[in-house]
PDB file of N, CA and C in Angstrom:
ATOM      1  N   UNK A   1     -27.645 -97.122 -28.345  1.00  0.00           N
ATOM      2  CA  UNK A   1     -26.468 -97.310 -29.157  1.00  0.00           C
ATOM      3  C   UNK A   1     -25.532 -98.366 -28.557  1.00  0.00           C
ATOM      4  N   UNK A   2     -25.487 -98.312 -27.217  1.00  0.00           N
ATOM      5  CA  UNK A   2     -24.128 -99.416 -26.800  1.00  0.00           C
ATOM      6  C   UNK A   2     -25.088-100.556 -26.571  1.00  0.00           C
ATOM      7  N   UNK A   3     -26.006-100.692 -26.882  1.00  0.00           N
ATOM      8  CA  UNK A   3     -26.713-102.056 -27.285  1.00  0.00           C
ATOM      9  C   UNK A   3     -26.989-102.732 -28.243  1.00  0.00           C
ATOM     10  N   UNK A   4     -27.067-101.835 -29.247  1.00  0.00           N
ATOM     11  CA  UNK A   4     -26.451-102.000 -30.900  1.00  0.00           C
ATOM     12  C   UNK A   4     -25.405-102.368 -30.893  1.00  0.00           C
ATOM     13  N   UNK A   5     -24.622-101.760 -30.051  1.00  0.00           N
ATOM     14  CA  UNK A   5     -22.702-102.286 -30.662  1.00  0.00           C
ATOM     15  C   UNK A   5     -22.790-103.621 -29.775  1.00  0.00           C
ATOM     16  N   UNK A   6     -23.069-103.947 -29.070  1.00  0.00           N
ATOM     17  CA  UNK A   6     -22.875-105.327 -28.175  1.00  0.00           C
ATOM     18  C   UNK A   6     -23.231-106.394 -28.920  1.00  0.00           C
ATOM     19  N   UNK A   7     -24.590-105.952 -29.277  1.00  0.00           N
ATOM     20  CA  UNK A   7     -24.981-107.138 -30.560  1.00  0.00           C
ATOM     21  C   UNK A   7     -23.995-107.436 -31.536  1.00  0.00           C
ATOM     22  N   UNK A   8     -23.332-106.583 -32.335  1.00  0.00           N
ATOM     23  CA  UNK A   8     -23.077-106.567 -33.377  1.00  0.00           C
ATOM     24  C   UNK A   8     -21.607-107.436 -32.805  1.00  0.00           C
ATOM     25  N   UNK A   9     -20.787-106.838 -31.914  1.00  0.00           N
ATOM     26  CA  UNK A   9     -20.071-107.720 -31.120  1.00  0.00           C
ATOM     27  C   UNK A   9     -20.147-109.175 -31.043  1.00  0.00           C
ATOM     28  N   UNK A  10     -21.382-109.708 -30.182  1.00  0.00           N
ATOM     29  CA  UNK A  10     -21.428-110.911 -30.132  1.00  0.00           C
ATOM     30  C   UNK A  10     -21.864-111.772 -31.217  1.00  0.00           C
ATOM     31  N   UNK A  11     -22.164-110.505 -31.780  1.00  0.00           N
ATOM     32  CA  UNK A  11     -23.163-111.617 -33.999  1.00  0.00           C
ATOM     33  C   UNK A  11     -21.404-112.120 -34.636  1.00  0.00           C
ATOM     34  N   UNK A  12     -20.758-111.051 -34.346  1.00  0.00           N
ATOM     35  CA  UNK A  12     -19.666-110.951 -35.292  1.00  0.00           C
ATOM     36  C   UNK A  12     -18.547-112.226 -34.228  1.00  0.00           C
ATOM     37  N   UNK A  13     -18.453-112.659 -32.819  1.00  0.00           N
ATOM     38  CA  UNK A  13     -17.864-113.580 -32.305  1.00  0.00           C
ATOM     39  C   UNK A  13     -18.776-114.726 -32.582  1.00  0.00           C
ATOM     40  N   UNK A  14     -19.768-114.609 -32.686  1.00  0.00           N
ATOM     41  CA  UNK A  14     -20.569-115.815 -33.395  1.00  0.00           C
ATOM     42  C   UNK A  14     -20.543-116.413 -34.495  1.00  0.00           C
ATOM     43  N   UNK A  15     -20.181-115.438 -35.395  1.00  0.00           N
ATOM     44  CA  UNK A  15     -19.918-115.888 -36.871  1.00  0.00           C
ATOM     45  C   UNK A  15     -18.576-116.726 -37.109  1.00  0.00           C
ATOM     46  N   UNK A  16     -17.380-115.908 -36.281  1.00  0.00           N
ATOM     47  CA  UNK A  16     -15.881-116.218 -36.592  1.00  0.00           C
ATOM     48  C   UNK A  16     -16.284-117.737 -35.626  1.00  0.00           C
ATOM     49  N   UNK A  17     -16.679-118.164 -34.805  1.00  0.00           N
ATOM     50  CA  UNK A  17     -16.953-119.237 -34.392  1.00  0.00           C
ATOM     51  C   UNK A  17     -17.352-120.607 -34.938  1.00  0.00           C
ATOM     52  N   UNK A  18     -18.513-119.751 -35.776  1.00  0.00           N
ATOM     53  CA  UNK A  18     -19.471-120.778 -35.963  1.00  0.00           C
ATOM     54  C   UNK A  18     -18.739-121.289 -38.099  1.00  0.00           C
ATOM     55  N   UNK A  19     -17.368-120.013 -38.040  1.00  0.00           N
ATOM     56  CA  UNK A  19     -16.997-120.061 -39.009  1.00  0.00           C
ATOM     57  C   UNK A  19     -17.560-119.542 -40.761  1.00  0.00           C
ATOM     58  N   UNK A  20     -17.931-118.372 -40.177  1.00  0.00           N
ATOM     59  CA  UNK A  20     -19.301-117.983 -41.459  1.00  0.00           C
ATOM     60  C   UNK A  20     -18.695-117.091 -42.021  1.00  0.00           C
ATOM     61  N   UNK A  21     -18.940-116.830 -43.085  1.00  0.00           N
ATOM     62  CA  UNK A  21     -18.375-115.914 -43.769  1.00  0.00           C
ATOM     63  C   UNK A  21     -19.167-115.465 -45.532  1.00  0.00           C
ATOM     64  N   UNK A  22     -19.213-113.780 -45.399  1.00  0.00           N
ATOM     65  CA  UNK A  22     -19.699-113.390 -46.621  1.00  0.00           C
ATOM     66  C   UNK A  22     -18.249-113.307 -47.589  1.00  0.00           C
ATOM     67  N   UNK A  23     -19.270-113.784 -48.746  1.00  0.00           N
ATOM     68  CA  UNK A  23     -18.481-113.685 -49.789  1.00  0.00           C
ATOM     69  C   UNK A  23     -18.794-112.849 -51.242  1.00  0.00           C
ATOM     70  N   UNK A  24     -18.588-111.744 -51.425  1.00  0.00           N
ATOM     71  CA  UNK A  24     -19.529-111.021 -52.586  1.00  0.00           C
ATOM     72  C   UNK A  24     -18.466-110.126 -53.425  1.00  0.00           C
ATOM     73  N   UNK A  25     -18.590-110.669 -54.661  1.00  0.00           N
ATOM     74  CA  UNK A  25     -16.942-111.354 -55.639  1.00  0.00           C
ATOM     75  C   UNK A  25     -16.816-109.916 -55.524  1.00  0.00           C
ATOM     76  N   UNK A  26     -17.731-108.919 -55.792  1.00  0.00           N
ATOM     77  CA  UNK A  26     -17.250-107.124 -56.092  1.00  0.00           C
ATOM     78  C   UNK A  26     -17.041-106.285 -54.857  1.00  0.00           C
ATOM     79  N   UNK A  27     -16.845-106.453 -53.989  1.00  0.00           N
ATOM     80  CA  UNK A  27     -17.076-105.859 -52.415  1.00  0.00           C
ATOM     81  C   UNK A  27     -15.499-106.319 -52.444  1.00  0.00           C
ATOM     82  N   UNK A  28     -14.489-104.870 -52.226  1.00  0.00           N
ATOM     83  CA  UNK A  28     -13.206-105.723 -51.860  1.00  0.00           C
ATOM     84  C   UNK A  28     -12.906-106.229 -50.228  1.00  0.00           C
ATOM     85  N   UNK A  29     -14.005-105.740 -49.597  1.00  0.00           N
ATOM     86  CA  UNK A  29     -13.665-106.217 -48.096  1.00  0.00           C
ATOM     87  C   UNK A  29     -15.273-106.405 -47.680  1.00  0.00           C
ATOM     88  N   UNK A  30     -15.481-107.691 -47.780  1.00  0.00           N
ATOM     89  CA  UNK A  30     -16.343-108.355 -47.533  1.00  0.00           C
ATOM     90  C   UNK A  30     -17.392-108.471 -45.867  1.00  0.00           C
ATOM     91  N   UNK A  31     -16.120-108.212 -45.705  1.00  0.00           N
ATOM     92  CA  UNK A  31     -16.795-108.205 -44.127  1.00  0.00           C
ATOM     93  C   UNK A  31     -17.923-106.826 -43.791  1.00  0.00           C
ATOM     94  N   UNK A  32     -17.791-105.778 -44.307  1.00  0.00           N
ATOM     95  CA  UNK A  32     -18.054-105.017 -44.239  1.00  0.00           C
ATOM     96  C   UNK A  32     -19.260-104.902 -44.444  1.00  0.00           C
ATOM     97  N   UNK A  33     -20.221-106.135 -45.114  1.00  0.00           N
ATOM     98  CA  UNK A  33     -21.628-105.540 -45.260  1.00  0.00           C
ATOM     99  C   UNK A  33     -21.999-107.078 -44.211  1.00  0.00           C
ATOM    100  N   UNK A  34     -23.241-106.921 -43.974  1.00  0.00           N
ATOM    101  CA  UNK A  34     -24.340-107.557 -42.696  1.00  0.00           C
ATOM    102  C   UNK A  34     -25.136-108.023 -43.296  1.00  0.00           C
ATOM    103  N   UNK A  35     -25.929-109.209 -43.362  1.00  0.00           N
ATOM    104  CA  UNK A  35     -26.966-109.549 -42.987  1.00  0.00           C
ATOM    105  C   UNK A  35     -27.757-109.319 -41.691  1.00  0.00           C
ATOM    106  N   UNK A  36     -28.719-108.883 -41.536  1.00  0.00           N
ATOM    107  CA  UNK A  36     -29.506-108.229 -40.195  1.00  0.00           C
ATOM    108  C   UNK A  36     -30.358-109.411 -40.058  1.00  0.00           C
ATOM    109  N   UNK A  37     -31.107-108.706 -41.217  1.00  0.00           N
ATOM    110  CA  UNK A  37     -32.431-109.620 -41.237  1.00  0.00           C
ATOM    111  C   UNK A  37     -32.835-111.208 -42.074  1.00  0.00           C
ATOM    112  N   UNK A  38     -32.556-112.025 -42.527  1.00  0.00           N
ATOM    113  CA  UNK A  38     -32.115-112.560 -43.448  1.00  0.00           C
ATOM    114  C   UNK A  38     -33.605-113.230 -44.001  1.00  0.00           C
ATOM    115  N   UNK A  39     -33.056-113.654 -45.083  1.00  0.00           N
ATOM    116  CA  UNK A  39     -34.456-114.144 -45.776  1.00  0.00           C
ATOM    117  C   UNK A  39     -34.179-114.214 -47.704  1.00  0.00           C
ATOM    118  N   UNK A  40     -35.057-114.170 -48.394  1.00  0.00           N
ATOM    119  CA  UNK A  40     -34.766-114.303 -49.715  1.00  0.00           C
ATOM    120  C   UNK A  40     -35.520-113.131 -50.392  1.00  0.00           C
ATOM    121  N   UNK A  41     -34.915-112.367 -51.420  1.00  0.00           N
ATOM    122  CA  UNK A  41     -35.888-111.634 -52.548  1.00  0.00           C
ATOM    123  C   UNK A  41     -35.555-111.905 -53.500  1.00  0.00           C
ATOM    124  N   UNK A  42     -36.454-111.788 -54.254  1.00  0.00           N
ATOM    125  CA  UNK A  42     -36.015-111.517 -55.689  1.00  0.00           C
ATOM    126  C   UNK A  42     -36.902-110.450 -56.103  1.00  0.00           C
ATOM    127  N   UNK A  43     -36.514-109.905 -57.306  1.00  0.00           N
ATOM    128  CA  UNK A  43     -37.166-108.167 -57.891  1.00  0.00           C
ATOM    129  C   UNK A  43     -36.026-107.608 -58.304  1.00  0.00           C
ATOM    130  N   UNK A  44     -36.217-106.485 -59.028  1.00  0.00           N
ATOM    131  CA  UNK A  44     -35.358-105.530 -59.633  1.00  0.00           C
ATOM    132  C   UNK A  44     -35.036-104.911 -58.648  1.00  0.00           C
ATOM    133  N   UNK A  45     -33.320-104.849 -58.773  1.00  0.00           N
ATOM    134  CA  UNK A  45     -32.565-103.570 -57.773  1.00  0.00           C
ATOM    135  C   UNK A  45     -32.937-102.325 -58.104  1.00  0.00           C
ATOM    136  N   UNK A  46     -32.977-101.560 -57.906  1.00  0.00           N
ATOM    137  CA  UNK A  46     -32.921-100.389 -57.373  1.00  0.00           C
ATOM    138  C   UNK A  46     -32.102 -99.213 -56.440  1.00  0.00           C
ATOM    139  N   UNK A  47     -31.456 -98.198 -57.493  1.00  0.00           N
ATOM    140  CA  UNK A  47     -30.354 -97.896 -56.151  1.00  0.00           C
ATOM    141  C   UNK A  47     -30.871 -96.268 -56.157  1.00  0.00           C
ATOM    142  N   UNK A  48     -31.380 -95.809 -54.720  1.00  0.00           N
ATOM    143  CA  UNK A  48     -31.826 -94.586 -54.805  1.00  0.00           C
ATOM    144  C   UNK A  48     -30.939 -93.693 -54.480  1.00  0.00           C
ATOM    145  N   UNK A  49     -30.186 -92.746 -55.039  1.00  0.00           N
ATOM    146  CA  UNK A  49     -29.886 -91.829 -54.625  1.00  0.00           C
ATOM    147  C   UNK A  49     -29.742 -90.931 -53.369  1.00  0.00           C
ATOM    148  N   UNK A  50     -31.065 -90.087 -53.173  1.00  0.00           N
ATOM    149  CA  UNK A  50     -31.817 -89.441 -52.985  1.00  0.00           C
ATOM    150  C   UNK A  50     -33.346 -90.067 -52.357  1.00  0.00           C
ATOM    151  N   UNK A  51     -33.170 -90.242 -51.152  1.00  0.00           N
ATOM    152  CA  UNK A  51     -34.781 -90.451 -50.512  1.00  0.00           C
ATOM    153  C   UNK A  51     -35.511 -89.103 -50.638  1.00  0.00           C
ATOM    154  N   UNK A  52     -37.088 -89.302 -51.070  1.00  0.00           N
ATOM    155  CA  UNK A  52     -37.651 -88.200 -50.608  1.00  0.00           C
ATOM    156  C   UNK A  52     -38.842 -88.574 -50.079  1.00  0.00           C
ATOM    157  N   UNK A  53     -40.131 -88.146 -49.702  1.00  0.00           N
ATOM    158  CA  UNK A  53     -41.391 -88.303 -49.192  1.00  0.00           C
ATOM    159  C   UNK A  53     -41.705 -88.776 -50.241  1.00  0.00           C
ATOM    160  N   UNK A  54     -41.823 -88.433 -51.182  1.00  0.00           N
ATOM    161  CA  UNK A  54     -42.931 -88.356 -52.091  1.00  0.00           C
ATOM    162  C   UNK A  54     -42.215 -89.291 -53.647  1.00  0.00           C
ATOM    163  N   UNK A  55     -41.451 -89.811 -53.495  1.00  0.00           N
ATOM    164  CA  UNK A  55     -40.961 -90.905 -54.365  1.00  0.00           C
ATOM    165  C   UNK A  55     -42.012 -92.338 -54.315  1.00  0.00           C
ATOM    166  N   UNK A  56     -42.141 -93.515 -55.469  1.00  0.00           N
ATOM    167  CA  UNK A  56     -42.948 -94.119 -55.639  1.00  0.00           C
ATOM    168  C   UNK A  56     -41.820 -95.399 -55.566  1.00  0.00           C
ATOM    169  N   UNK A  57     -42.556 -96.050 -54.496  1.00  0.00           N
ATOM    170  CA  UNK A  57     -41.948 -97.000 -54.059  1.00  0.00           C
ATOM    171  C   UNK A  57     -42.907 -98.351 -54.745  1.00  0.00           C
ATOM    172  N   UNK A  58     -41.858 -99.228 -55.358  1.00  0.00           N
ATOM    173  CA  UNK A  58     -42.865-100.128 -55.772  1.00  0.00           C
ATOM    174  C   UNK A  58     -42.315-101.655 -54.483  1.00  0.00           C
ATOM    175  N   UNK A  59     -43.907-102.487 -54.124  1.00  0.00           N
ATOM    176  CA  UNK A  59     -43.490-103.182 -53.419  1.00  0.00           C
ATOM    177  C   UNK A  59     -42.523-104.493 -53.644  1.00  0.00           C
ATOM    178  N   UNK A  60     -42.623-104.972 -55.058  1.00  0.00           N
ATOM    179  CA  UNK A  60     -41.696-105.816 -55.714  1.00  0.00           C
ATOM    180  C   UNK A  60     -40.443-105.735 -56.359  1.00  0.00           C
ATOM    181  N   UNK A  61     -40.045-104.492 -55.740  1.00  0.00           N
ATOM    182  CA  UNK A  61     -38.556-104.489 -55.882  1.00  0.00           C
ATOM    183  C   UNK A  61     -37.708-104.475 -55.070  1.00  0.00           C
ATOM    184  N   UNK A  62     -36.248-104.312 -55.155  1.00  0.00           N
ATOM    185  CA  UNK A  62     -35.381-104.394 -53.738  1.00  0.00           C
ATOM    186  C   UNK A  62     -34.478-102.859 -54.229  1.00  0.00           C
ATOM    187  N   UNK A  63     -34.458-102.238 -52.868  1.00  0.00           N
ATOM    188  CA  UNK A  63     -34.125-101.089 -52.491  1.00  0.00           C
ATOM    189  C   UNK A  63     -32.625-100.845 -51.937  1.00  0.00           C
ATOM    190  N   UNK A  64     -31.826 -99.950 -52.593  1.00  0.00           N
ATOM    191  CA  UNK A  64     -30.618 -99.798 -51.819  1.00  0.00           C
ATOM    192  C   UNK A  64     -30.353 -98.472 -51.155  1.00  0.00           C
ATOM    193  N   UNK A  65     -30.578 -98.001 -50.246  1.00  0.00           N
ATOM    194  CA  UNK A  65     -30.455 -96.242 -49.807  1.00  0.00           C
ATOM    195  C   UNK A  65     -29.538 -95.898 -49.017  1.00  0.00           C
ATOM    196  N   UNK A  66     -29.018 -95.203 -49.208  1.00  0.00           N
ATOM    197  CA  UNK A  66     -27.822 -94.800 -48.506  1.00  0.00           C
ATOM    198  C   UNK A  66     -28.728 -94.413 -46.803  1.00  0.00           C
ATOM    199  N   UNK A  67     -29.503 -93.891 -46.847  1.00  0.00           N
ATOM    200  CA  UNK A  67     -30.421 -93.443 -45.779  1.00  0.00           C
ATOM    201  C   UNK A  67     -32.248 -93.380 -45.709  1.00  0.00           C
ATOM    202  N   UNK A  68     -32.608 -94.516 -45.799  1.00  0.00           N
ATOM    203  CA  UNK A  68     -33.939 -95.323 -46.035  1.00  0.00           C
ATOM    204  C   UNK A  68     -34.646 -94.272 -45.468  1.00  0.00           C
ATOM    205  N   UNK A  69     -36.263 -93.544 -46.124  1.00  0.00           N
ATOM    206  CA  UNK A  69     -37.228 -92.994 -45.291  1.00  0.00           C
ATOM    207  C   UNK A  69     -37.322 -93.429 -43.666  1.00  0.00           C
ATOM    208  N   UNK A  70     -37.938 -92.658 -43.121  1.00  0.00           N
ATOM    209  CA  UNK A  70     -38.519 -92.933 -42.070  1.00  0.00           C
ATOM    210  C   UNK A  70     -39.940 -93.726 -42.185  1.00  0.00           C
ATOM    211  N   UNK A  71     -40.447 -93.497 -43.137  1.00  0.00           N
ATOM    212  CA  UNK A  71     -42.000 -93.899 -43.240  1.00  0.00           C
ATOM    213  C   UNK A  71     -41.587 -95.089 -44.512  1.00  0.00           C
ATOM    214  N   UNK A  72     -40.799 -95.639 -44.898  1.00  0.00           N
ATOM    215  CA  UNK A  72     -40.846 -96.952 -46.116  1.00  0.00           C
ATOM    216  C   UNK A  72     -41.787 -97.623 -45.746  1.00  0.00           C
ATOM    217  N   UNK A  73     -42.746 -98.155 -47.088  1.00  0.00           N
ATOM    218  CA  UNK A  73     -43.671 -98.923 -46.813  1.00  0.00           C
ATOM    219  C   UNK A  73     -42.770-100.285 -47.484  1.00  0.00           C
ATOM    220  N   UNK A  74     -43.538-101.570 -47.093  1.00  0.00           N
ATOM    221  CA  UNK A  74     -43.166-102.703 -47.137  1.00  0.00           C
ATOM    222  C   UNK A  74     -42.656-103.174 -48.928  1.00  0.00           C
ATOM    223  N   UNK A  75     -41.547-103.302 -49.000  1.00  0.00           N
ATOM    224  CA  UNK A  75     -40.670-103.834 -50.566  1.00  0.00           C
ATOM    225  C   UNK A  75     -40.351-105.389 -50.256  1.00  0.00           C
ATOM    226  N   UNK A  76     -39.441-105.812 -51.698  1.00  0.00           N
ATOM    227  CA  UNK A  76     -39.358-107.260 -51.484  1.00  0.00           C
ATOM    228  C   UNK A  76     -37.773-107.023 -51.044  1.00  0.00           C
ATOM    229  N   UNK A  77     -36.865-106.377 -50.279  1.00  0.00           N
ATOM    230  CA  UNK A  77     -35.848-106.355 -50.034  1.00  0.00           C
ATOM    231  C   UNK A  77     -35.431-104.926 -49.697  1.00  0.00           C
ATOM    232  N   UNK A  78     -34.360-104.643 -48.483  1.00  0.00           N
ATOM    233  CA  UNK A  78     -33.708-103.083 -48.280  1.00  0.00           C
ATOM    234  C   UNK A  78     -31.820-103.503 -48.293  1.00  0.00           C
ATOM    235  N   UNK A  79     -31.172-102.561 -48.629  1.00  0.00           N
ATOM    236  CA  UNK A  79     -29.936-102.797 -48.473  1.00  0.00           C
ATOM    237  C   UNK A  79     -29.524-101.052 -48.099  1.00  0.00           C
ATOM    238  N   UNK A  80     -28.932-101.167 -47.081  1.00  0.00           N
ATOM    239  CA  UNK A  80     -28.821 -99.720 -46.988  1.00  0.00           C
ATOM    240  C   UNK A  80     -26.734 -99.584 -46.846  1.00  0.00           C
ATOM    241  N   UNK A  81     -26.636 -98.310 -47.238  1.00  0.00           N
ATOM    242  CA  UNK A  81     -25.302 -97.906 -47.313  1.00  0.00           C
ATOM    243  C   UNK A  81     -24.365 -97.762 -46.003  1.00  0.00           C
ATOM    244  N   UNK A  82     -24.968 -96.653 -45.381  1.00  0.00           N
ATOM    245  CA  UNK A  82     -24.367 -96.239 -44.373  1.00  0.00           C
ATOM    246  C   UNK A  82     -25.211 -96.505 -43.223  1.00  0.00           C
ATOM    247  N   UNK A  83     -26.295 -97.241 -43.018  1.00  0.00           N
ATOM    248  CA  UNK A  83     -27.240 -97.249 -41.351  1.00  0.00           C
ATOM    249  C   UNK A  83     -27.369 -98.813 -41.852  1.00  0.00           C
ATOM    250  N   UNK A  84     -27.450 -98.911 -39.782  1.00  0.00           N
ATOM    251  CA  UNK A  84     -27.669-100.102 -40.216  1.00  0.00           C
ATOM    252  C   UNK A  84     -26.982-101.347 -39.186  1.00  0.00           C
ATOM    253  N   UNK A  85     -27.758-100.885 -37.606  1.00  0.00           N
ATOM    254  CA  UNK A  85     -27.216-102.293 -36.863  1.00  0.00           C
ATOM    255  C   UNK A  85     -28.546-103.339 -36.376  1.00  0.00           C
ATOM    256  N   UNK A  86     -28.085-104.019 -35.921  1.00  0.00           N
ATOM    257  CA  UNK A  86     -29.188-104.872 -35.243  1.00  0.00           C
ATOM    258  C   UNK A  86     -30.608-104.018 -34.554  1.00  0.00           C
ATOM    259  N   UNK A  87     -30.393-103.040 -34.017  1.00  0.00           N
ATOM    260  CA  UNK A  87     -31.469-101.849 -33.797  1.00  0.00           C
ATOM    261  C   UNK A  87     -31.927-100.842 -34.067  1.00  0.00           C
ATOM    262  N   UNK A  88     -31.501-100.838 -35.343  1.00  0.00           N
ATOM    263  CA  UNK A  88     -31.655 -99.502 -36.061  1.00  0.00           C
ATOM    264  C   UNK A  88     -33.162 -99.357 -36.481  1.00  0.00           C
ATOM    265  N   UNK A  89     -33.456 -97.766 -37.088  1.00  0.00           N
ATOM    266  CA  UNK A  89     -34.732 -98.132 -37.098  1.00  0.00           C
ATOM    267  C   UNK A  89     -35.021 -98.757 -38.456  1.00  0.00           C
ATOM    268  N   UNK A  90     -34.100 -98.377 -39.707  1.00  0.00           N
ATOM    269  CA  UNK A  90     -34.515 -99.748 -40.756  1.00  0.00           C
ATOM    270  C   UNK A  90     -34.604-100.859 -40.578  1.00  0.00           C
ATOM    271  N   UNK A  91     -34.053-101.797 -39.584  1.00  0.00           N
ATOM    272  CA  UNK A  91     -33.834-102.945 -39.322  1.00  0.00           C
ATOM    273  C   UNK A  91     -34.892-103.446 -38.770  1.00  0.00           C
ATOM    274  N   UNK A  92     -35.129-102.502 -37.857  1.00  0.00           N
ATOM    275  CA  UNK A  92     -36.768-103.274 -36.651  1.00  0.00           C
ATOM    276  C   UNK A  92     -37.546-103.344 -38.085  1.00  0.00           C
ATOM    277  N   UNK A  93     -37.991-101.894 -38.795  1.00  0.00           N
ATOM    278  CA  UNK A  93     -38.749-101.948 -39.730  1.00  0.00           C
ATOM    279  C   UNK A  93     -39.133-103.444 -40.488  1.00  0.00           C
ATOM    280  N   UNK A  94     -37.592-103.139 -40.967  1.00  0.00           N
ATOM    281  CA  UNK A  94     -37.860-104.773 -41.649  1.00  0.00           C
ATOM    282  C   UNK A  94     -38.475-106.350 -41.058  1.00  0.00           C
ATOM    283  N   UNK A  95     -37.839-105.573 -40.007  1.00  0.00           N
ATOM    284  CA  UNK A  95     -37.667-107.145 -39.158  1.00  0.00           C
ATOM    285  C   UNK A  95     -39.113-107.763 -38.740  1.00  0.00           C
ATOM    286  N   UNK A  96     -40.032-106.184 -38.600  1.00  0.00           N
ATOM    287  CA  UNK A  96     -41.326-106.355 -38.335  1.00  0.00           C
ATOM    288  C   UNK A  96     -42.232-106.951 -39.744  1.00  0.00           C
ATOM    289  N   UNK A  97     -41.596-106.070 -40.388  1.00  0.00           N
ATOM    290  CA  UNK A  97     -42.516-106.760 -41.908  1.00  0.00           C
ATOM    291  C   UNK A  97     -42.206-107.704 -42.511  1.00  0.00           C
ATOM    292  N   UNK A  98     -40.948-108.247 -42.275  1.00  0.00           N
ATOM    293  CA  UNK A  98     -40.821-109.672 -42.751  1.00  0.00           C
ATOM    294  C   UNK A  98     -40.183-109.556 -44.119  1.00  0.00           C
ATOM    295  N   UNK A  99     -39.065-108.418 -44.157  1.00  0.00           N
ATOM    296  CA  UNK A  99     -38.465-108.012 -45.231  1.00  0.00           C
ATOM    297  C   UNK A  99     -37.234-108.227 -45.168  1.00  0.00           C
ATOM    298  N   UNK A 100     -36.427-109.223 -45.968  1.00  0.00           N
ATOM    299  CA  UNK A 100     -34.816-109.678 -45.703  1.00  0.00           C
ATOM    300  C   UNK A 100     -33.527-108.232 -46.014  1.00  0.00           C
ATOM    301  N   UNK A 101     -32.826-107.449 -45.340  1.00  0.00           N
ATOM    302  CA  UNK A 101     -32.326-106.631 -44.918  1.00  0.00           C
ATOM    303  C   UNK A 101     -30.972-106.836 -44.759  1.00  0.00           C
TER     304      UNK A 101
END
């Protein structure tokens, strides 16, 4: 965990540096969501509720979960609610499959 927050630390003095900034017109405080992993999708959103085991994940869509399976198999995009730093385990996930996050 305090290696997660260090990152996120030095991503976030990196950004105000390098002068970057999200902009996403419906989000009233912008700062608040991350790019982790970055990359491009396109596909139908999707906003799940409710994770369960046994839900049908299709791989050409993009996913929003408040709390992503443990076992997600590979989609064209994840956006998650509440998890979610540089080491988390959605993030490696992605990061391994080559899924923008």
């Amino acid at each position: 965990m305090p290696l997660g927050q260090s990152v996120e630390r030095l991503s976030a003095f990196a950004a105000a540096q390098a002068n970057l900034k999200n902009d996403i017109s419906t989000l009233g405080n912008p700062s608040t969501m991350r790019g982790l992993n970055p990359g491009f999708a396109k596909g139908e959103l999707v906003v799940i509720n409710e994770a369960s085991e046994d839900m049908e994940i299709d791989p050409n869509k993009i996913y929003v979960f408040d709390h992503p399976p443990a076992d997600l198999k590979p989609v064209a995009g994840i956006a998650t609610v509440s998890e979610g730093n540089m080491v988390s385990h959605v993030q490696l996930l992605a990061r391994n499959l080559g899924i923008p996050n």
